[in-house]
N, C-alpha and C. Protein backbone atom coordinates (compact mmCIF):
# COMPACT_ATOMS: atom_id res chain seq x y z
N UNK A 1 93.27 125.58 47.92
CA UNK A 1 93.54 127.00 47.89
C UNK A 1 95.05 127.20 47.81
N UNK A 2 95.77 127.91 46.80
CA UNK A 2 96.90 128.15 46.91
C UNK A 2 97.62 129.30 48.10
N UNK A 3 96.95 130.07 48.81
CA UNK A 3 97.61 130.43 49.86
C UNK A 3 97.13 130.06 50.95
N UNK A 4 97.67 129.76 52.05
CA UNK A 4 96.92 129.35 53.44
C UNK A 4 96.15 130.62 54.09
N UNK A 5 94.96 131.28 53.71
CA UNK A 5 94.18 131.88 54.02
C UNK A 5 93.76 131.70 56.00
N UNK A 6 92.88 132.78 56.14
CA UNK A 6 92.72 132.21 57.56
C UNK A 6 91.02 132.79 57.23
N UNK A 7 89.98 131.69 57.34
CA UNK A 7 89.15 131.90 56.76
C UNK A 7 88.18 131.89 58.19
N UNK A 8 87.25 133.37 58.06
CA UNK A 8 86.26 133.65 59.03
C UNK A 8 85.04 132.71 59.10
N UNK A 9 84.22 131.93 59.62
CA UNK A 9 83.38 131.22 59.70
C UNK A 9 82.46 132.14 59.91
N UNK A 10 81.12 132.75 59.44
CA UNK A 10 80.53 133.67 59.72
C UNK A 10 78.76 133.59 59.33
N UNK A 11 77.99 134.14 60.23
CA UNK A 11 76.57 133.88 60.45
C UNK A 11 75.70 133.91 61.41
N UNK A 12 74.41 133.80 61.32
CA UNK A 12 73.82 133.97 62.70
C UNK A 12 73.70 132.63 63.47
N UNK A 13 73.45 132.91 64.47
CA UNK A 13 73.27 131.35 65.29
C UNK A 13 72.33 130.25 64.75
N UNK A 14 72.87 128.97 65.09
CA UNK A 14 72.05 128.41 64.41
C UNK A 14 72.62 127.84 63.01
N UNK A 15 73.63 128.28 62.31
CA UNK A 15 73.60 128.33 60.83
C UNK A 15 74.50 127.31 60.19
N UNK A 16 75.41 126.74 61.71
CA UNK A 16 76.15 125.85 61.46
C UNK A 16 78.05 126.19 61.49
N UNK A 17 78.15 127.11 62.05
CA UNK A 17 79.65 127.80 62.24
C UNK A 17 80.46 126.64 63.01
N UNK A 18 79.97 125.95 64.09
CA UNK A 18 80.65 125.26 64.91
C UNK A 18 80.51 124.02 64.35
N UNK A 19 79.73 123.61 63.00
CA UNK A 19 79.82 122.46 62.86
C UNK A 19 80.30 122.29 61.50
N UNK A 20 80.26 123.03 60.86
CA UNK A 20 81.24 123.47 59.82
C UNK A 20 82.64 124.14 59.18
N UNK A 21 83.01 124.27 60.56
CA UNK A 21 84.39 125.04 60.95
C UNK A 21 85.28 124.26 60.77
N UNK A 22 85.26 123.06 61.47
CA UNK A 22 85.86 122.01 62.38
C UNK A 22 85.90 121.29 60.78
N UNK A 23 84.81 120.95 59.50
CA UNK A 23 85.21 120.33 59.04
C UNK A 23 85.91 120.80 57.66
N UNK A 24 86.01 122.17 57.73
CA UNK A 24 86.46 123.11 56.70
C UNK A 24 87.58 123.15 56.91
N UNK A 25 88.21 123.54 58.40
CA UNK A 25 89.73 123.47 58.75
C UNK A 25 90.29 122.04 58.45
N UNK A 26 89.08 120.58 58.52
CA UNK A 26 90.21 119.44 58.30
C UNK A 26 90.39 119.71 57.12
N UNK A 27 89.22 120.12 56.20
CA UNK A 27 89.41 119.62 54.43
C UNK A 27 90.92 120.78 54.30
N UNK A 28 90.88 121.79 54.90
CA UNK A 28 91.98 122.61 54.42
C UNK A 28 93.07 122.21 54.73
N UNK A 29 93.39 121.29 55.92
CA UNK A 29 94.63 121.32 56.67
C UNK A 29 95.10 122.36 57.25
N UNK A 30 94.56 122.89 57.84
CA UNK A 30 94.64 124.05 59.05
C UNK A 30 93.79 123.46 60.32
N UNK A 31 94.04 124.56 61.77
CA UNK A 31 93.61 124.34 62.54
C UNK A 31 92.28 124.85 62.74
N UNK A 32 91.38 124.83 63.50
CA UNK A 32 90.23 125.52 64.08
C UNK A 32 90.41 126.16 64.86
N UNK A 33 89.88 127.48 65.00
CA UNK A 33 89.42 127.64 66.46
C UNK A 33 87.99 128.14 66.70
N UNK A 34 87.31 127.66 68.09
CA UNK A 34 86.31 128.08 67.95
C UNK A 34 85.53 129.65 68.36
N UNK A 35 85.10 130.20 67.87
CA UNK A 35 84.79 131.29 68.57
C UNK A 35 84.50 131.84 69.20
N UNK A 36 83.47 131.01 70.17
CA UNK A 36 82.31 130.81 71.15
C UNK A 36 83.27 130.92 72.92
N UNK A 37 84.98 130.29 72.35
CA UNK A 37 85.69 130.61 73.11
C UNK A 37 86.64 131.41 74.12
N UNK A 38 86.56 132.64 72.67
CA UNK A 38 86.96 133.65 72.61
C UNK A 38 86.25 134.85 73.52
N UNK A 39 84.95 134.41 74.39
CA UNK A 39 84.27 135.33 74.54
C UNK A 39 84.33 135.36 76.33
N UNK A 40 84.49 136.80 76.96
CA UNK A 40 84.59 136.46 78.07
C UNK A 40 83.47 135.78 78.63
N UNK A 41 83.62 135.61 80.34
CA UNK A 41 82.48 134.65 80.79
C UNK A 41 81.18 135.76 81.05
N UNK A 42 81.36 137.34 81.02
CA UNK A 42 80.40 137.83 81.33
C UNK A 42 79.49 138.18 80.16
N UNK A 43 79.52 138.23 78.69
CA UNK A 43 79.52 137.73 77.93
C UNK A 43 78.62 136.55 77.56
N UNK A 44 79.07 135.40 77.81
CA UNK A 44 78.24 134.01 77.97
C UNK A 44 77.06 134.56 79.23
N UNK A 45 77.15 134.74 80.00
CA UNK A 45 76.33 135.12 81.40
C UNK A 45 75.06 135.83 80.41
N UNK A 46 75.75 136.40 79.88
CA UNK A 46 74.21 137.77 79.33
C UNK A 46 74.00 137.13 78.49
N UNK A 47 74.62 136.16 77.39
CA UNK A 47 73.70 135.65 76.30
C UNK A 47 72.52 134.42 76.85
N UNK A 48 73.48 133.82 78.13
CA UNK A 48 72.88 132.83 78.66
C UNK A 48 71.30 133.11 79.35
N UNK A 49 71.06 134.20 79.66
CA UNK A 49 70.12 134.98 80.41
C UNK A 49 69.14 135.49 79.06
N UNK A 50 69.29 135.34 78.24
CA UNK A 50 68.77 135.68 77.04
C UNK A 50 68.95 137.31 76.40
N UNK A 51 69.56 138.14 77.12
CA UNK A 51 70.36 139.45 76.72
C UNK A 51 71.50 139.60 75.69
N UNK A 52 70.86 140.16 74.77
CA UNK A 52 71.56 140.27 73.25
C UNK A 52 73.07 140.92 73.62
N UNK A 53 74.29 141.13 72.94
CA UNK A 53 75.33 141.38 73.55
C UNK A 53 75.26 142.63 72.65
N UNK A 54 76.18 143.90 73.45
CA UNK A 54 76.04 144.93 73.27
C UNK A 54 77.31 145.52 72.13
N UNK A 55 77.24 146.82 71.43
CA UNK A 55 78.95 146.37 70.65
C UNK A 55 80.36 146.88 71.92
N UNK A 56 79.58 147.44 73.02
CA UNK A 56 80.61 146.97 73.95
C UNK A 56 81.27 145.58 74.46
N UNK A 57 80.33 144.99 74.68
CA UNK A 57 80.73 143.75 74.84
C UNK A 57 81.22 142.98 73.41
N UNK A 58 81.42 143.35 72.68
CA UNK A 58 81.47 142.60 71.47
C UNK A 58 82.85 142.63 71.39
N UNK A 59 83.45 144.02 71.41
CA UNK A 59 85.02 144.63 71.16
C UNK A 59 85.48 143.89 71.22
N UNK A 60 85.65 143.57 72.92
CA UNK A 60 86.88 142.71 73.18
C UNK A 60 87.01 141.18 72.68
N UNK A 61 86.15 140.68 72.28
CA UNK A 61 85.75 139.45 71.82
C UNK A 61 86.31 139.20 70.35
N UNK A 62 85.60 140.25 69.83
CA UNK A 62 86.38 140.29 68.24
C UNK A 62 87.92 140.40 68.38
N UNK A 63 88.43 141.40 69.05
CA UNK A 63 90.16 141.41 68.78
C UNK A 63 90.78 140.67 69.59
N UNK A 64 90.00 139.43 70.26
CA UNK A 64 90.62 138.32 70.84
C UNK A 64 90.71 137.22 69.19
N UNK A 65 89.61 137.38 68.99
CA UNK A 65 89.68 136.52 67.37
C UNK A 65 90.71 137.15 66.14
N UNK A 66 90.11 138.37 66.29
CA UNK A 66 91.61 138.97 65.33
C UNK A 66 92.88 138.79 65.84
N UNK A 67 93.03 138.77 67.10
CA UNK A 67 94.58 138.41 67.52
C UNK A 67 94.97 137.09 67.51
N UNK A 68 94.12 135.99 67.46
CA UNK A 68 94.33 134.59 66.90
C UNK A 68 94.16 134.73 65.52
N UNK A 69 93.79 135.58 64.47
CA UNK A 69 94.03 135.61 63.24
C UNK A 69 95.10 135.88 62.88
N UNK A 70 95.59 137.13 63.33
CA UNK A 70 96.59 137.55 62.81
C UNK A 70 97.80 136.55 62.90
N UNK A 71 98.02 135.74 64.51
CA UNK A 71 98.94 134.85 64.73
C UNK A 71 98.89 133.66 63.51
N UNK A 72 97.79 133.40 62.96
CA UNK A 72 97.70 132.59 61.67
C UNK A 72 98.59 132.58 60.58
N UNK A 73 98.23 134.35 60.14
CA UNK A 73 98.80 134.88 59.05
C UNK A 73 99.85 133.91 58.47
N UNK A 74 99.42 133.63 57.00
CA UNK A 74 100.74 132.69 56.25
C UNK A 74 100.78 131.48 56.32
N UNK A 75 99.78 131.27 57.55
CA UNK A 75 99.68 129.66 57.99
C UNK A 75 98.80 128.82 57.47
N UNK A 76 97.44 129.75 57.66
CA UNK A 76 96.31 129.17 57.61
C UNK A 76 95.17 128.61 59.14
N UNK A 77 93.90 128.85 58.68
CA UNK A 77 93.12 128.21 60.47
C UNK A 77 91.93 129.10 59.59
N UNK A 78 91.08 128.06 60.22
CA UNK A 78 89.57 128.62 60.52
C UNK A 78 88.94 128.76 61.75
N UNK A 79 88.34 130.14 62.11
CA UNK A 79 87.88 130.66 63.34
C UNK A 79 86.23 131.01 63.14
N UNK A 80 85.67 130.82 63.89
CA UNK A 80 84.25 131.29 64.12
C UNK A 80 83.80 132.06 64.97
N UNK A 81 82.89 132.86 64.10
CA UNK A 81 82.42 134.40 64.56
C UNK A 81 81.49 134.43 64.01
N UNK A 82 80.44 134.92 64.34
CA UNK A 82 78.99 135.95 64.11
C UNK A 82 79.26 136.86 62.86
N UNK A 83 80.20 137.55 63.66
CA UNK A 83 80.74 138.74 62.42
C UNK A 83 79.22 139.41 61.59
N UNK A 84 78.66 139.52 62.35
CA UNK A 84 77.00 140.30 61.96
C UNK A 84 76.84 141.24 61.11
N UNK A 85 77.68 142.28 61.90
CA UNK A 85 77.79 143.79 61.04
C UNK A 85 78.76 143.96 60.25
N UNK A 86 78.82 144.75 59.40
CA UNK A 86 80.23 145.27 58.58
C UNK A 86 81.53 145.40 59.62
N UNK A 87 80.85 146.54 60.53
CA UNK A 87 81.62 147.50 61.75
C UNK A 87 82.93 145.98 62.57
N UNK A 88 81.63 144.93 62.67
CA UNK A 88 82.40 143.41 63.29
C UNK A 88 83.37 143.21 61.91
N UNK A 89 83.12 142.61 61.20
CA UNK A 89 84.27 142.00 60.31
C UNK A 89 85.39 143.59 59.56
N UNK A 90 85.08 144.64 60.00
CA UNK A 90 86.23 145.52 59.51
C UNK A 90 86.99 145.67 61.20
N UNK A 91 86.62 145.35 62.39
CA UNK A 91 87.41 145.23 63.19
C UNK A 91 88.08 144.37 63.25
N UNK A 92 87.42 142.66 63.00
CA UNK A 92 88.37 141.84 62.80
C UNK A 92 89.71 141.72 61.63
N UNK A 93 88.96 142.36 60.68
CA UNK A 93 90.22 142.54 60.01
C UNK A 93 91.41 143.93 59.59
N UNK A 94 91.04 144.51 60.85
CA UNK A 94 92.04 145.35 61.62
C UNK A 94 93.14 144.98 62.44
N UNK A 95 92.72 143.67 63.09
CA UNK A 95 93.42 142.77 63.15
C UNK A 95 94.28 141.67 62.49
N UNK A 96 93.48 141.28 61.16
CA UNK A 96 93.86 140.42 60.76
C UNK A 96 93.42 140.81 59.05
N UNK A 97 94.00 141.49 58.30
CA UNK A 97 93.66 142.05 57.16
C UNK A 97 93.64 141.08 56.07
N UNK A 98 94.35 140.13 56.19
CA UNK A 98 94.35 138.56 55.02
C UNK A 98 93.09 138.00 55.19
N UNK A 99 92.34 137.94 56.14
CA UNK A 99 90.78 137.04 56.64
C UNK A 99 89.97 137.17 55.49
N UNK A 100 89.54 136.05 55.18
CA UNK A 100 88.41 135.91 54.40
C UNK A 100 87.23 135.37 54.95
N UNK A 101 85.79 135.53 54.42
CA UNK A 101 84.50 135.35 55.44
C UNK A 101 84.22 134.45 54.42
N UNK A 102 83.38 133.14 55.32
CA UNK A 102 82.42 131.87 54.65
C UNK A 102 81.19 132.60 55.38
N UNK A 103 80.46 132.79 54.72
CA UNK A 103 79.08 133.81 55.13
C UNK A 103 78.23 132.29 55.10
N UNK A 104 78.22 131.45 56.29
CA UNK A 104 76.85 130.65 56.19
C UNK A 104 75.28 131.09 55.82
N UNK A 105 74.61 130.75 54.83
CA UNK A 105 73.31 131.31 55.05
C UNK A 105 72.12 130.73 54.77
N UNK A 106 70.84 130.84 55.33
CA UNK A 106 69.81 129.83 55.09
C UNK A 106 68.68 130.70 55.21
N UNK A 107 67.38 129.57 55.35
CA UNK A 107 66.40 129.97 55.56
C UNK A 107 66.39 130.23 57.10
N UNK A 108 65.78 131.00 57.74
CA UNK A 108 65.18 131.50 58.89
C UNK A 108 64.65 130.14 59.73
N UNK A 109 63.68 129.41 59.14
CA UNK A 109 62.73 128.22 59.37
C UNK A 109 63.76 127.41 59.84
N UNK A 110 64.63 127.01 58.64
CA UNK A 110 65.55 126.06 59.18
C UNK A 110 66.30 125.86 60.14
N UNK A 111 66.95 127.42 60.19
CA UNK A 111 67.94 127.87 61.46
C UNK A 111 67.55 127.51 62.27
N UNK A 112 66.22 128.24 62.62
CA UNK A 112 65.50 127.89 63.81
C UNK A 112 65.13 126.27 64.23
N UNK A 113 64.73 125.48 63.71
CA UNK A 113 64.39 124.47 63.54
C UNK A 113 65.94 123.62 64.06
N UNK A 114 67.18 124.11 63.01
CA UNK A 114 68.07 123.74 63.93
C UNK A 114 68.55 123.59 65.25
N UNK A 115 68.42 124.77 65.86
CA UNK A 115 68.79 125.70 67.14
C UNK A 115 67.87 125.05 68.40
N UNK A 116 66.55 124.77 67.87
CA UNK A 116 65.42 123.96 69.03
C UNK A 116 65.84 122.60 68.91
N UNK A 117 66.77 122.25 68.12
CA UNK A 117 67.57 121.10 68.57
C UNK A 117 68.83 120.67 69.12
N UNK A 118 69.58 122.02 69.17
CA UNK A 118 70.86 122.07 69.73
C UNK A 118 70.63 122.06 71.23
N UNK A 119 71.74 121.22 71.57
CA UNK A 119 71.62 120.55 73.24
C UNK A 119 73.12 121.62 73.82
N UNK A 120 72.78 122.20 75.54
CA UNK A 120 74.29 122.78 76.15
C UNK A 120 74.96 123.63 75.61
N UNK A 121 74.09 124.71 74.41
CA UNK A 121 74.12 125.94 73.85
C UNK A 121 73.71 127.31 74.58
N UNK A 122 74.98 127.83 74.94
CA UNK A 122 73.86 129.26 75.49
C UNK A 122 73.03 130.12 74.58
N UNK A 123 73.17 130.06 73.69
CA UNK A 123 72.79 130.73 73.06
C UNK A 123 70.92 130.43 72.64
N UNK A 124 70.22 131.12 73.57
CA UNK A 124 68.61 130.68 73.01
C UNK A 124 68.30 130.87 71.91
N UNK A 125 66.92 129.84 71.10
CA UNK A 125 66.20 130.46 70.15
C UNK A 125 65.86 131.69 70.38
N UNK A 126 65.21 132.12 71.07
CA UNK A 126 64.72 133.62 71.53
C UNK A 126 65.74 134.48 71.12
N UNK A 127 66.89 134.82 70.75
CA UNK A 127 68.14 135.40 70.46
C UNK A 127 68.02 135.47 68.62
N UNK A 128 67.34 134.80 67.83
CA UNK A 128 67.43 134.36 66.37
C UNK A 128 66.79 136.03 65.58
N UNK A 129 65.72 136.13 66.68
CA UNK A 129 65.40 137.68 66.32
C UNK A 129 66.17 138.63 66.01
N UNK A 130 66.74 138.71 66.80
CA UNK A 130 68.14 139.81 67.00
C UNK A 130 69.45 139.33 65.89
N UNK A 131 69.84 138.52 65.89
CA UNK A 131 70.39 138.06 65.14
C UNK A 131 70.16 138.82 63.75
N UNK A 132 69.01 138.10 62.75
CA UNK A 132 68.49 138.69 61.82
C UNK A 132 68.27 140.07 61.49
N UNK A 133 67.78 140.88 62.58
CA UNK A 133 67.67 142.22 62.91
C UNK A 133 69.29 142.73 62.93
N UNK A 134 70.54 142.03 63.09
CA UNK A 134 71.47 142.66 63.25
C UNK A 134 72.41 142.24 62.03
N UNK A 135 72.21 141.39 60.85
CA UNK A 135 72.69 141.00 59.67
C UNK A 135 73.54 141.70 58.89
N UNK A 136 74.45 142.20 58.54
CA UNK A 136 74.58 142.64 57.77
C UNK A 136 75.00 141.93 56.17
N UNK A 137 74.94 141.37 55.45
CA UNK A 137 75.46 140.29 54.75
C UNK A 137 76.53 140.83 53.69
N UNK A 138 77.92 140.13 53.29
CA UNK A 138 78.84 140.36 53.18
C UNK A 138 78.47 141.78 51.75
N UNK A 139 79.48 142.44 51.59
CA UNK A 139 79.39 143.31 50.57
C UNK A 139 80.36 143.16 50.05
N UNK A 140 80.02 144.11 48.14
CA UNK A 140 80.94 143.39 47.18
C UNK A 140 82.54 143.42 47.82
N UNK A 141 82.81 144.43 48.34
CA UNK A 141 84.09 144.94 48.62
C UNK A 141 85.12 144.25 49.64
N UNK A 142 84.64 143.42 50.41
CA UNK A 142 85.39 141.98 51.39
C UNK A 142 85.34 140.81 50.74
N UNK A 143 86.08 140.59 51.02
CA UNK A 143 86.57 139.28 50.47
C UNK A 143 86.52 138.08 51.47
N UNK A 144 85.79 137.69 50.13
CA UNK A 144 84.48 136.32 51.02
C UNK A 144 83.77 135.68 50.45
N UNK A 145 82.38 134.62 50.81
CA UNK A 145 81.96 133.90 49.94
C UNK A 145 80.79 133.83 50.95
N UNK A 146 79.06 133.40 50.06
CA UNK A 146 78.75 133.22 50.77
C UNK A 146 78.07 131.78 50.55
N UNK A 147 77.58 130.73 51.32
CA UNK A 147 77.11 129.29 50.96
C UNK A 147 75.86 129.03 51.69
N UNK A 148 75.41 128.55 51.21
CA UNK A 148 73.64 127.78 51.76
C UNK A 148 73.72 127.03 52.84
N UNK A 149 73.22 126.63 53.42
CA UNK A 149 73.17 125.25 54.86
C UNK A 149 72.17 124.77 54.59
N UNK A 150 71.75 124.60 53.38
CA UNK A 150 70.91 122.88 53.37
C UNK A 150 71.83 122.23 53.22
N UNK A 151 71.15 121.12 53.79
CA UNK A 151 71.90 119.97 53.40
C UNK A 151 72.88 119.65 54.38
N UNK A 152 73.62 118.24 53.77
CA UNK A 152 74.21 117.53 55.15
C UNK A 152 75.64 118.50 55.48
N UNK A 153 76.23 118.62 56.61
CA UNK A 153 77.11 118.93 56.77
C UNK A 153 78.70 119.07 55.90
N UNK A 154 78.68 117.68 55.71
CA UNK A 154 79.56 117.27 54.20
C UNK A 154 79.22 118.29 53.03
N UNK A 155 78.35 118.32 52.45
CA UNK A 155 77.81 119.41 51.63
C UNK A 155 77.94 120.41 51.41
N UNK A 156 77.91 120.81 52.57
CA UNK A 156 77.62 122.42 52.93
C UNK A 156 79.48 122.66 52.48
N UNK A 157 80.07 121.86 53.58
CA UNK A 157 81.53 121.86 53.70
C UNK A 157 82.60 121.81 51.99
N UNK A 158 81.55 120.98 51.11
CA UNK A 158 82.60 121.02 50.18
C UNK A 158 81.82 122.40 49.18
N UNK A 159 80.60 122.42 49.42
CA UNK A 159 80.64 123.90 48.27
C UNK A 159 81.31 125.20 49.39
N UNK A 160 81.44 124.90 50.21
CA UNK A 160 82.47 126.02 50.96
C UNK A 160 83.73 126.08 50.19
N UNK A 161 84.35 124.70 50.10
CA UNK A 161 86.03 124.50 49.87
C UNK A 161 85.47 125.47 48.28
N UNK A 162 84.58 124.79 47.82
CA UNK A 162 84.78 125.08 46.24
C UNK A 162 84.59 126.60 45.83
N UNK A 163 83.65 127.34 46.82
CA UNK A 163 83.61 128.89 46.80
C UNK A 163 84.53 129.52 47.38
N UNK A 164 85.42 128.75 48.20
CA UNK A 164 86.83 129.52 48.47
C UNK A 164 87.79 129.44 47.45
N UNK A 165 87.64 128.10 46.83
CA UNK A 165 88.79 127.90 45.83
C UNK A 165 88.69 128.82 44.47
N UNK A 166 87.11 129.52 44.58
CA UNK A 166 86.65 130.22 43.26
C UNK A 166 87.42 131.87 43.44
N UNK A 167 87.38 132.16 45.20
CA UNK A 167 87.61 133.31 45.68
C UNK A 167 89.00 133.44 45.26
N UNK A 168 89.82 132.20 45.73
CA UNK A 168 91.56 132.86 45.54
C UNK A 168 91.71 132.77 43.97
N UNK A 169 90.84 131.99 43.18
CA UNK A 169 91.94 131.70 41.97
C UNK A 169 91.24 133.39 40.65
C-alpha cells in the first residue's frame, strides 16, 4: 500500500479479527492493536454473562479505538473492532477519519463452528445471534473492503493485503 493507512479489522465474532489482525499488521509492517482491549472491564463482565452490549456501553470503547487511530495517523497499525453498525464505524472515524475497514465475512455455519472452538473467549456462541441481527455491512460510501474467511488464515490474510492494495491504488 502506498500510504500507511490505519486499517479497521471489522466483523462479527467469530470471523477471525484477532487472528487476522496480528497477521495483516505483520504483512503491512505496522503495529496491531487489539480491540477486545480497548473495552472497559464492565463491558467484558456483561458480554461474559452473555448480555449483548448496549450503544451506551459501546461509546466509550469505540473512541478509545479511535483515539489509538488517530495516534496512528501517517504511520500506519491495524486495530480490531466489531464496528457492526454504520453509527460504530462513523464514530470511529470521527476519530480517526483516514481508517479504512477489512469487513471479514463468512458463512454463519462456519463462524459458528469456529467460535464452539475458541478456548478463554468471553464472548459466547449464544451472542452470534445478535451479532447478525446487528450487521450492518460496509456501504458504497466508506472506504473499505470486504474478504471471505474460508480458508486458512494465510489466505484470508493475503486476499486482504490484495483488496487493500486494490482500495488505495
Amino acid at each position: 500500500m502506498s500510504t500507511p493507512h490505519v486499517v479497521v479489522v471489522m466483523g462479527v465474532a467469530g470471523t477471525g479479527k484477532t487472528t487476522i489482525g496480528p497477521l495483516l499488521a505483520a504483512e503491512l509492517g505496522v503495529p496491531y492493536a487489539e480491540g477486545d482491549d480497548f473495552h472497559p472491564p464492565a463491558n467484558v463482565e456483561k458480554m461474559s454473562a452473555g448480555t449483548p452490549l448496549d450503544d451506551d456501553d459501546r461509546w466509550p470503547w469505540l473512541d478509545a479505538i479511535g483515539a489509538w487511530a488517530r495516534g496512528r495517523a501517517g504511520l500506519g497499525g491495524v486495530v480490531s473492532s466489531s464496528a457492526l453498525k454504520r453509527s460504530y464505524r462513523d464514530r470511529l472515524r470521527s476519530g480517526a477519519p483516514d481508517a479504512v475497514f477489512l469487513h471479514l465475512t463468512g458463512d454463519r455455519e462456519l463462524i459458528e463452528e469456529r467460535m464452539a472452538e475458541r478456548k478463554g473467549h468471553f464472548m459466547p456462541p449464544a451472542l452470534l445471534d445478535s451479532q447478525f441481527a446487528t450487521l450492518q455491512p460496509l456501504q458504497a460510501d466508506e472506504a473499505g473492503v470486504s474478504v471471505d474467511v474460508s480458508g486458512a488464515p494465510e489466505e484470508i490474510t493475503q486476499r486482504a493485503v490484495a483488496a487493500l492494495r486494490r482500495l488505495d491504488s
